[in-house]
Protein backbone atom coordinates (compact mmCIF):
# COMPACT_ATOMS: atom_id res chain seq x y z
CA UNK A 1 36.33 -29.97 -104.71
CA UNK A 2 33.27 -28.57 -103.32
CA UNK A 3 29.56 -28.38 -104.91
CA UNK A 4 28.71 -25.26 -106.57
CA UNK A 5 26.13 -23.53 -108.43
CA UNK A 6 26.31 -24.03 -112.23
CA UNK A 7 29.05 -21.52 -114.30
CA UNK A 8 28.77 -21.54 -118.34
CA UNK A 9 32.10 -20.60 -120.11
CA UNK A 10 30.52 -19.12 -123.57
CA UNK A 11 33.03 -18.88 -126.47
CA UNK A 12 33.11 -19.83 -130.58
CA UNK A 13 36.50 -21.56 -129.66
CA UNK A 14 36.15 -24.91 -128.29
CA UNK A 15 39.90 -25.52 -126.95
CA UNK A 16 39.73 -21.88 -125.42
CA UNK A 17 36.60 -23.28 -123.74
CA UNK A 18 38.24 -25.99 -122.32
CA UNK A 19 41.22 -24.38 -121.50
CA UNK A 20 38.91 -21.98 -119.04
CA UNK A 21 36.81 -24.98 -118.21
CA UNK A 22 39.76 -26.86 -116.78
CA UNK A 23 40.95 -24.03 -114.51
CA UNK A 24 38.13 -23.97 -112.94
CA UNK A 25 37.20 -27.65 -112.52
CA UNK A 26 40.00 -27.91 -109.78
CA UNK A 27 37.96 -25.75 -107.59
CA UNK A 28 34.41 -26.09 -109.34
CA UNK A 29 32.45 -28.82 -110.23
CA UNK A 30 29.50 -27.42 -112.30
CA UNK A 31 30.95 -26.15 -114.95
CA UNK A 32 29.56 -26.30 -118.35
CA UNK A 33 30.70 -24.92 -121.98
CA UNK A 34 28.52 -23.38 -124.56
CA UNK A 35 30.64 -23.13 -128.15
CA UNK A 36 27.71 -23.01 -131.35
CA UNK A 37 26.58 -20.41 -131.65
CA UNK A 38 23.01 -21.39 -132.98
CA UNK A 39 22.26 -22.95 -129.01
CA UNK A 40 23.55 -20.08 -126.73
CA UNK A 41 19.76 -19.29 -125.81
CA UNK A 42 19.31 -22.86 -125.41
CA UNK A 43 22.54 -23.67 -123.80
CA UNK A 44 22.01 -20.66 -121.16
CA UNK A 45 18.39 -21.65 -120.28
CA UNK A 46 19.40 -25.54 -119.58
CA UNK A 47 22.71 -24.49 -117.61
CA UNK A 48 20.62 -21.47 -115.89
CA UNK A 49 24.23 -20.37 -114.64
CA UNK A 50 24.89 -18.56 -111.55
CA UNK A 51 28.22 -17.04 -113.20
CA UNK A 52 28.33 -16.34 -116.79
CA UNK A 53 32.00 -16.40 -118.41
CA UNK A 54 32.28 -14.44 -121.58
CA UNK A 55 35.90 -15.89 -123.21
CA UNK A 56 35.72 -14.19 -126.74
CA UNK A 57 38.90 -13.15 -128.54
CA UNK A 58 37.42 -9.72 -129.08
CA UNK A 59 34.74 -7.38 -127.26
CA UNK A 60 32.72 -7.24 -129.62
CA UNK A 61 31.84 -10.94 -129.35
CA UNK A 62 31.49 -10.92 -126.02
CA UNK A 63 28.76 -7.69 -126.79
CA UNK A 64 27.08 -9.49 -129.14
CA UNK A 65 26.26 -12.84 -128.09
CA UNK A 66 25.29 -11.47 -124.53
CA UNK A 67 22.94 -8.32 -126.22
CA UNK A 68 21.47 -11.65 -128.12
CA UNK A 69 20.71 -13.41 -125.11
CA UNK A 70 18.53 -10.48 -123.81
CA UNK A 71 16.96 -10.23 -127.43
CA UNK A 72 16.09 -13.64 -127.95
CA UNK A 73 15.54 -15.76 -124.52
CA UNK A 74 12.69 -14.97 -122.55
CA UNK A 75 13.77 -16.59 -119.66
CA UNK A 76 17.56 -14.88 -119.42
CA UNK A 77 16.03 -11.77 -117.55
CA UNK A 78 14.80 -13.80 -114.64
CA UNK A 79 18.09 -15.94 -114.28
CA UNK A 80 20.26 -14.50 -111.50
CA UNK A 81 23.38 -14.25 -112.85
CA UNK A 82 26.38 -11.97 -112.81
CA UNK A 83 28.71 -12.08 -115.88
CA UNK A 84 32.49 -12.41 -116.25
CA UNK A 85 34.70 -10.88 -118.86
CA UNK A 86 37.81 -12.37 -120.10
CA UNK A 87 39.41 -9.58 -121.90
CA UNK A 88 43.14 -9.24 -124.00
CA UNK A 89 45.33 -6.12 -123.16
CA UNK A 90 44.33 -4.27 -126.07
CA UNK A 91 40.65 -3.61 -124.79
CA UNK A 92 41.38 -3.80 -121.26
CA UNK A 93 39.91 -0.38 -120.67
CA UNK A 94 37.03 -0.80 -123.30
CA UNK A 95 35.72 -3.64 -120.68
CA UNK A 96 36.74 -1.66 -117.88
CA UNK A 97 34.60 1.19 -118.34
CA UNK A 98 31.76 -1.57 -119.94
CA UNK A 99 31.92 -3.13 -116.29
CA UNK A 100 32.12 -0.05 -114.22
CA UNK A 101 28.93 0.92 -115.70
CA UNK A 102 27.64 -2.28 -114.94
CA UNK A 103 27.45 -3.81 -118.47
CA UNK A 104 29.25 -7.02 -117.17
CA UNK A 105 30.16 -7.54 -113.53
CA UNK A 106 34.20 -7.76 -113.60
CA UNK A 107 36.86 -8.64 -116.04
CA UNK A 108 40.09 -10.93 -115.93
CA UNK A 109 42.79 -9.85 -117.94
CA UNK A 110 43.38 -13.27 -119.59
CA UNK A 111 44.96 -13.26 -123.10
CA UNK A 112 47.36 -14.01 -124.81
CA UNK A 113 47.93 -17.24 -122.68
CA UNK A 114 50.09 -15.73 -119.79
CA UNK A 115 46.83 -16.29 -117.86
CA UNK A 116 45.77 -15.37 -114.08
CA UNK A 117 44.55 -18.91 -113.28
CA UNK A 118 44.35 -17.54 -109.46
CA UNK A 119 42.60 -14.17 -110.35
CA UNK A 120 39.92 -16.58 -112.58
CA UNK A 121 39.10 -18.48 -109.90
CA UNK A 122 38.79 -15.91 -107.13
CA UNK A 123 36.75 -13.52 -109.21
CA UNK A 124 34.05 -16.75 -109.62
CA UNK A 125 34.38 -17.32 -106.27
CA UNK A 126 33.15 -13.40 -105.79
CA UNK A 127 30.19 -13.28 -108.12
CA UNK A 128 29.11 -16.51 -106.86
CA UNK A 129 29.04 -14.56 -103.25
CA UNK A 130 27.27 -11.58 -105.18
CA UNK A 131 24.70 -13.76 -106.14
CA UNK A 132 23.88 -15.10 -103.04
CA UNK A 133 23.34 -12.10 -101.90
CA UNK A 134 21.24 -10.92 -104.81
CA UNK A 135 17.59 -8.82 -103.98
CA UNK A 136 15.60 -11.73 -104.21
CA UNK A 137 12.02 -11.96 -102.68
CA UNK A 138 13.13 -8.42 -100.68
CA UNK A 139 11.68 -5.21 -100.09
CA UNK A 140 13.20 -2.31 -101.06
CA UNK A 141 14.15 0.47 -98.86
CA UNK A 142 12.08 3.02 -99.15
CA UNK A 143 9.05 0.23 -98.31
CA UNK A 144 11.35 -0.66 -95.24
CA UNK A 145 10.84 2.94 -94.31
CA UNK A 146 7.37 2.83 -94.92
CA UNK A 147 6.87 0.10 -93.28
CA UNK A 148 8.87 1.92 -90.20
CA UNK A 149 6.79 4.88 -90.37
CA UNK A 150 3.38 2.61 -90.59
CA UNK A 151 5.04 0.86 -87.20
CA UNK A 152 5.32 4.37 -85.61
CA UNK A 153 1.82 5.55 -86.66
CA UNK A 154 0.33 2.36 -84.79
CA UNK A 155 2.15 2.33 -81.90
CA UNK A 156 1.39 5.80 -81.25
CA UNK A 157 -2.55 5.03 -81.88
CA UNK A 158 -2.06 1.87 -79.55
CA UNK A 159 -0.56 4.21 -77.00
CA UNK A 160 -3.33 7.12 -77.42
CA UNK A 161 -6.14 3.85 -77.45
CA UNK A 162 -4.30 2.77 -73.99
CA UNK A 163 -4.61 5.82 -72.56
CA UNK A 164 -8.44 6.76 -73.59
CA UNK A 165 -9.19 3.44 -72.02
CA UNK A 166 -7.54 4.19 -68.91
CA UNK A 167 -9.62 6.94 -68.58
CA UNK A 168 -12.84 5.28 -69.30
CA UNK A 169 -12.06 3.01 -66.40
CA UNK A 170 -11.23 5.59 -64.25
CA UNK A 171 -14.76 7.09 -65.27
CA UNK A 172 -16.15 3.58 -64.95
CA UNK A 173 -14.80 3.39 -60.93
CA UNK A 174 -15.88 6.63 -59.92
CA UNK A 175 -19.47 5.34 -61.14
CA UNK A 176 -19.19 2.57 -59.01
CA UNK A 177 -18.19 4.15 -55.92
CA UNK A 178 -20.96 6.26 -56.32
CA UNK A 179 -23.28 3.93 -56.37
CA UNK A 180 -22.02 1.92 -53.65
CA UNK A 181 -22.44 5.04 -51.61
CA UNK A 182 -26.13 6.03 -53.39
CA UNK A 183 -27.26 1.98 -52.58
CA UNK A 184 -25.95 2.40 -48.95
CA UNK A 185 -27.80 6.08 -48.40
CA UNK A 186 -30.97 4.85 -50.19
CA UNK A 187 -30.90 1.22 -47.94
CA UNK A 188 -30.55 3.22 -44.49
CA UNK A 189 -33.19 5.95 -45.55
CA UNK A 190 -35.38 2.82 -46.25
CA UNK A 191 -34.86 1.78 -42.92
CA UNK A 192 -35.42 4.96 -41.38
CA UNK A 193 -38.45 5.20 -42.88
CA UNK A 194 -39.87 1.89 -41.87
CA UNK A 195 -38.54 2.80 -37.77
CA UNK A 196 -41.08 5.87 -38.18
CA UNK A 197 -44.10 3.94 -39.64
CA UNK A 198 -43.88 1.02 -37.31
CA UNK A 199 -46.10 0.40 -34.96
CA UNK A 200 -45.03 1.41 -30.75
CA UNK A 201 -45.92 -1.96 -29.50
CA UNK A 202 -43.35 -4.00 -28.70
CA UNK A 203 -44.03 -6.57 -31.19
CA UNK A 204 -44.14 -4.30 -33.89
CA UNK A 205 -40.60 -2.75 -32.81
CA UNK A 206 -39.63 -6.29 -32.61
CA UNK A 207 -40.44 -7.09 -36.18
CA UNK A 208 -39.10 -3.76 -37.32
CA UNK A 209 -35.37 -5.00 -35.50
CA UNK A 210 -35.99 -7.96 -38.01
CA UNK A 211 -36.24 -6.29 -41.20
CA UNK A 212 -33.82 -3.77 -40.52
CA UNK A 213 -31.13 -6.46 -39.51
CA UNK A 214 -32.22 -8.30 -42.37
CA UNK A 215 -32.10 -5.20 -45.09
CA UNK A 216 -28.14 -4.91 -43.45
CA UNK A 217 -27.60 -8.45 -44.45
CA UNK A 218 -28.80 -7.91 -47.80
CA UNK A 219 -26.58 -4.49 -48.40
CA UNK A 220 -23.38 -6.56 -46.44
CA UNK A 221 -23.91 -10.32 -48.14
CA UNK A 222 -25.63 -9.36 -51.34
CA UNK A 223 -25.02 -5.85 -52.97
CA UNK A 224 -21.29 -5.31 -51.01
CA UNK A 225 -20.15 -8.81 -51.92
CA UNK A 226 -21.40 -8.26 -55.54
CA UNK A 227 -20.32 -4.40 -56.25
CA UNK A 228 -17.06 -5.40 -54.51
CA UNK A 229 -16.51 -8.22 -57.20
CA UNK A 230 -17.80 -5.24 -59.87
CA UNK A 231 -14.48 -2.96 -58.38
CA UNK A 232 -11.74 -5.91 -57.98
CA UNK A 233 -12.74 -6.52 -61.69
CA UNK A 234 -12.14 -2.76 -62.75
CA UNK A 235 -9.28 -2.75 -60.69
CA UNK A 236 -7.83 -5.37 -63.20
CA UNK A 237 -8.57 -3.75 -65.71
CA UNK A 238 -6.71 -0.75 -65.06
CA UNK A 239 -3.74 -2.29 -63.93
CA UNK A 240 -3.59 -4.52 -67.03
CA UNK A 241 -4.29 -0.81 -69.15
CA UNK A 242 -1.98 0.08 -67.24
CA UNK A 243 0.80 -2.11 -67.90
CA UNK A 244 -0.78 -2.00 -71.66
CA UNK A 245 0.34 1.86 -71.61
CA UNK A 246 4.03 1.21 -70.16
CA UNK A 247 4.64 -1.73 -73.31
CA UNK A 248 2.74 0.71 -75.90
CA UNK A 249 5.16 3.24 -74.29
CA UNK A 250 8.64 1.19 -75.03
CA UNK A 251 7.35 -0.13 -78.25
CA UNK A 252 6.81 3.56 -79.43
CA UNK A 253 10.25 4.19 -78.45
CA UNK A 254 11.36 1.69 -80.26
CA UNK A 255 9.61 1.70 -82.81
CA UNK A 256 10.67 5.89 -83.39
CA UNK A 257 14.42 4.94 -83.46
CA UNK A 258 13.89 2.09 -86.16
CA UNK A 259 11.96 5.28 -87.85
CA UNK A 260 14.90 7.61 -87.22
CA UNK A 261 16.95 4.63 -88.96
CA UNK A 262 15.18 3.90 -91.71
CA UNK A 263 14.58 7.70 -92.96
CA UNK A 264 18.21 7.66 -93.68
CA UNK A 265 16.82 5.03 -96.56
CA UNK A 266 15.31 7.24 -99.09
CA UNK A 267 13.30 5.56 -102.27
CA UNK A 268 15.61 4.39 -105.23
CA UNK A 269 14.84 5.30 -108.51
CA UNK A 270 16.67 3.95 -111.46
CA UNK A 271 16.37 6.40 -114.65
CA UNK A 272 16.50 4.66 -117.59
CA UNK A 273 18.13 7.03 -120.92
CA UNK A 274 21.13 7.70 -123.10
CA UNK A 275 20.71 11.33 -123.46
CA UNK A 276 23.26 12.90 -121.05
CA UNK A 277 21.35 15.91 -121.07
CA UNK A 278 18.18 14.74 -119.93
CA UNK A 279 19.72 12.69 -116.84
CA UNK A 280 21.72 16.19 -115.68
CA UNK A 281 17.82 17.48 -116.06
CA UNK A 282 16.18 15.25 -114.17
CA UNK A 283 18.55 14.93 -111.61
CA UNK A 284 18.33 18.82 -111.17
CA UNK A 285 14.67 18.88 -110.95
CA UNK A 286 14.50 15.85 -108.41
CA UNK A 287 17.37 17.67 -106.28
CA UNK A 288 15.19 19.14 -103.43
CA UNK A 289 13.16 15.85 -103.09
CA UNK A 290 14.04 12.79 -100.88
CA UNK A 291 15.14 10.33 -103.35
CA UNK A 292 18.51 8.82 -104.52
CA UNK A 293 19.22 8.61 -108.25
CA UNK A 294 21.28 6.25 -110.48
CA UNK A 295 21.46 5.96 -114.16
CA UNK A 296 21.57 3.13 -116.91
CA UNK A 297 22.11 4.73 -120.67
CA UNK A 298 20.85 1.55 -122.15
CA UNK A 299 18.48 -1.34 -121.89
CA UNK A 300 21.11 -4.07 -121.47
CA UNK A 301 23.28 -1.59 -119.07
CA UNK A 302 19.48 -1.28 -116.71
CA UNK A 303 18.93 -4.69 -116.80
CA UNK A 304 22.49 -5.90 -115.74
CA UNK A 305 22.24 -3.34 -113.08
CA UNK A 306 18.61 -4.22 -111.42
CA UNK A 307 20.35 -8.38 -111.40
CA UNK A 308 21.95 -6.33 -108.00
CA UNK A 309 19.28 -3.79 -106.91
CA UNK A 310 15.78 -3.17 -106.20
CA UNK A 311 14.71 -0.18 -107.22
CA UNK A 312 11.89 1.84 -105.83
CA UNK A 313 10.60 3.03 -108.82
CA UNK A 314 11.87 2.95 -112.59
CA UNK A 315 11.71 6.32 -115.43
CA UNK A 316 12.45 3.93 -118.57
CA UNK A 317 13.23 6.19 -121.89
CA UNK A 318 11.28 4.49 -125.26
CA UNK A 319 13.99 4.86 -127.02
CA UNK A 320 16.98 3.41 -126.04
CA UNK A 321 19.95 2.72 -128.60
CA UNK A 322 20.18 -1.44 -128.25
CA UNK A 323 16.60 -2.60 -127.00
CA UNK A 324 13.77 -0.47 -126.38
CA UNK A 325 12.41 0.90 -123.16
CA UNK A 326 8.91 -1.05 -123.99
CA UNK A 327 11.01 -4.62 -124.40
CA UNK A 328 13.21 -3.34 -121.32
CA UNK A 329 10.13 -3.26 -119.51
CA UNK A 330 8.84 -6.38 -120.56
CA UNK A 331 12.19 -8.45 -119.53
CA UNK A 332 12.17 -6.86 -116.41
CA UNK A 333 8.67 -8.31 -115.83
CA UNK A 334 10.07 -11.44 -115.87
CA UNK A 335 12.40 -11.11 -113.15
CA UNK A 336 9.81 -12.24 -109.56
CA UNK A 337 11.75 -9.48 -107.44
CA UNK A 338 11.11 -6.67 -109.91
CA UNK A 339 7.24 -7.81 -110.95
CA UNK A 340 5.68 -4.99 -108.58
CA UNK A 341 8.37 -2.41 -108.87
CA UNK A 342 6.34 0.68 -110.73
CA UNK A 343 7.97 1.59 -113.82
CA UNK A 344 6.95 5.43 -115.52
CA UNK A 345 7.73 5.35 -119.29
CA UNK A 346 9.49 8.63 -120.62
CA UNK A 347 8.30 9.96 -123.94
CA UNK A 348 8.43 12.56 -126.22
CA UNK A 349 5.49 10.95 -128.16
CA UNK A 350 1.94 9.72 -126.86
CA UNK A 351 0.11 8.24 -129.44
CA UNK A 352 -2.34 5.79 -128.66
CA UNK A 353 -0.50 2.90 -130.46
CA UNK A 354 2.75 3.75 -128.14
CA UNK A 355 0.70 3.69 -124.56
CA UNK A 356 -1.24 0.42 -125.50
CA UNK A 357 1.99 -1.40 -126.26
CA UNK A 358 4.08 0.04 -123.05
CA UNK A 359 0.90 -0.47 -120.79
CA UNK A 360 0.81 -4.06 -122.38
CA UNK A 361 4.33 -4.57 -121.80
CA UNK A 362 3.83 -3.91 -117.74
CA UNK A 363 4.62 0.18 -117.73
CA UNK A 364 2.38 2.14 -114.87
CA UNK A 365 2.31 5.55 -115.97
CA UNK A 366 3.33 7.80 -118.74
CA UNK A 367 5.89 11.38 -118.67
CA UNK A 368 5.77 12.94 -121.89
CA UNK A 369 9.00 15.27 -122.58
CA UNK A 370 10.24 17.73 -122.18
CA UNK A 371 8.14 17.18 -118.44
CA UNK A 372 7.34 19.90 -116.03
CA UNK A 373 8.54 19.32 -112.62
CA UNK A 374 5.22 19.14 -110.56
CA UNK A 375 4.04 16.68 -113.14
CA UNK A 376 6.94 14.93 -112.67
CA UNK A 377 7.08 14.47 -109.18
CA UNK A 378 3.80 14.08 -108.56
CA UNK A 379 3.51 10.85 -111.19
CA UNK A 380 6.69 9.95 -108.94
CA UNK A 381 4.85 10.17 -105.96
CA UNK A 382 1.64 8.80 -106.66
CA UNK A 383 3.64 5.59 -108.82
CA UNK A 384 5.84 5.05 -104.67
CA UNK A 385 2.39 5.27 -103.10
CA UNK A 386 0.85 2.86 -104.92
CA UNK A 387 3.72 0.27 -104.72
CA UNK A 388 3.31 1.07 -100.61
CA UNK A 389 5.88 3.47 -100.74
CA UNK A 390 4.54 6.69 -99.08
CA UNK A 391 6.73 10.22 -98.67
């Protein structure tokens, strides 16, 4: 039996408890059982479990004590966590269509006793997988692509940088050649000029023999040697702008396929309402811009579902038919992967005692209903930017 993170089997019925309990013990050694229901909350925030296992005789149970969870621990939000169903036949599809709308995270068809013992244990052994692979301290994809776009932009100004540098020391060695040639002209005309005014004896056109020879020693041992060190050293520098250009070059190239790559990633935003009709509108009015969509129709539904994402962005509805959008908000605040993630409250109301308590509760921005489409996507836009998500 290996070491593994914690599991909490949550039921009123203590034998069914440990009936669960010991299937899983021969694989599992963390396993912990919370049957009063007066110390769920504080049963779930000591065990902190990695799988939660919901084995209530009905649904409704199972409902219940997890909605209360959410309504009355603080800390339950932040605790990564994916949650197990243990259902009877009679409700199998009740749970089913619970979990594939991400309610729970999977089911085991487990009463009456003719259990899956196999099944349990292999479904555990997949949400405890899931959660390692949970968001975590990640970025999401659209801020990968931003990020990839950002990459581009600087590479390309590294590679137009390289290049106006390579010209200034082009500019910089045609100076210098110039002036090696303006020296030289302006050191023999010097000379010249001192042959002419010298005087015809021959001591005089002795003397003269000295200074020239001594005026080519300067130009040849001073100025030469030291404008010569002047060009070797430009010469460096545009070979090393040179090979500057050629990396800039690759980088670029590289740096335009992760682009191409990460465009394919387009910002997730997670709507947050129970009115059918006003998902089919948004998702029509968002259908000619570069996002990807998904829906939760309740508060419980969005939480369970950002435990496995990381949205871009989140519309949350006020009024939501088991917790409020405003106490949605504030639970998702608590979760460290989720603190920065902009969330735009939906409203068909804006009275000042509404904004204070959703801005209070961690809400960005405000869309009142029924919203016009610019307005819309330009709160959208403006929220991504802010949260370094540019389009």
């Amino acid at each position: 039996m290996s070491a593994n993170a914690p599991i909490l089997v949550a039921t009123r019925a203590v034998a069914d408890a440990e009936l669960v309990a010991q299937l899983l013990r021969e694989e599992f050694d963390n396993v912990h059982l919370s049957t009063k229901p007066e110390q769920a909350v504080q049963d779930f925030e000591q065990t902190r479990p990695a799988v939660l296992i919901l084995a209530f005789d009905r649904l409704e149970e199972a409902e219940r004590y997890y909605l209360g969870l959410y309504r009355f621990s603080a800390a339950a939000p932040g605790i990564a966590h994916r949650t197990l169903i243990l259902c009877n036949s009679g409700e199998l599809w009740k749970v089913y269509e619970l979990c594939r709308k991400s309610y729970f995270d999977d089911y085991v068809l487990f009463w009456p006793a003719t259990n899956d013992a196999p099944r349990l244990r292999m479904v555990v052994h997949q949400l405890l997988r899931q959660i390692r692979e949970t968001p975590g301290e990640t970025v999401s994809a659209g801020q990968f692509a931003a990020q990839a776009r950002q990459l581009v932009e600087g590479d390309t100004e590294l590679e137009r940088q390289a290049a106006a540098g390579n010209g200034h020391v082009e500019l910089a060695t045609g100076s210098l050649q110039q002036a090696q040639r303006g020296i030289a002209a302006a050191l023999e005309q010097f000379a010249d000029t001192m042959r002419r005014a010298s005087d015809p004896d021959p001591a005089g056109g002795e003397r003269m023999a000295q200074l020239v020879a001594a005026l080519d020693a300067l130009k040849a041992e001073a100025l030469d040697t030291h404008l010569a060190s002047v060009d070797a050293s430009v010469r460096g520098m545009r070979d090393w702008l040179g090979g500057l250009a050629q990396q800039a070059a690759s980088r670029h190239a590289a740096a335009q396929a992760l682009q191409g790559l990460a465009e394919r990633f387009k910002p997730l935003i997670l709507m947050v309402d129970d009115d059918d009709l006003q998902q089919k509108l948004l998702q029509r009015a968002l259908a000619d811009v570069p996002m990807r969509l998904v829906f939760a129709s309740t508060g419980m539904q969005a939480l369970a579902m950002l435990r496995q994402m990381r949205p871009d962005l989140v519309l949350m509805d006020i009024e939501l038919p088991d917790i409020s959008g405003v106490e949605t908000t504030r639970r998702l605040r608590r979760i460290p992967y989720l603190a920065n993630v902009p969330v735009v409250m939906i409203t068909g109301h804006s009275e000042r005692g509404i904004v204070v308590e959703c801005l209070s509760a961690g809400a960005n921005d405000f869309a009142v209903k029924p919203f016009q489409k610019a307005t819309l996507v330009a709160k959208i836009h403006a929220a991504l930017a802010k949260a370094g998500v540019t389009q």
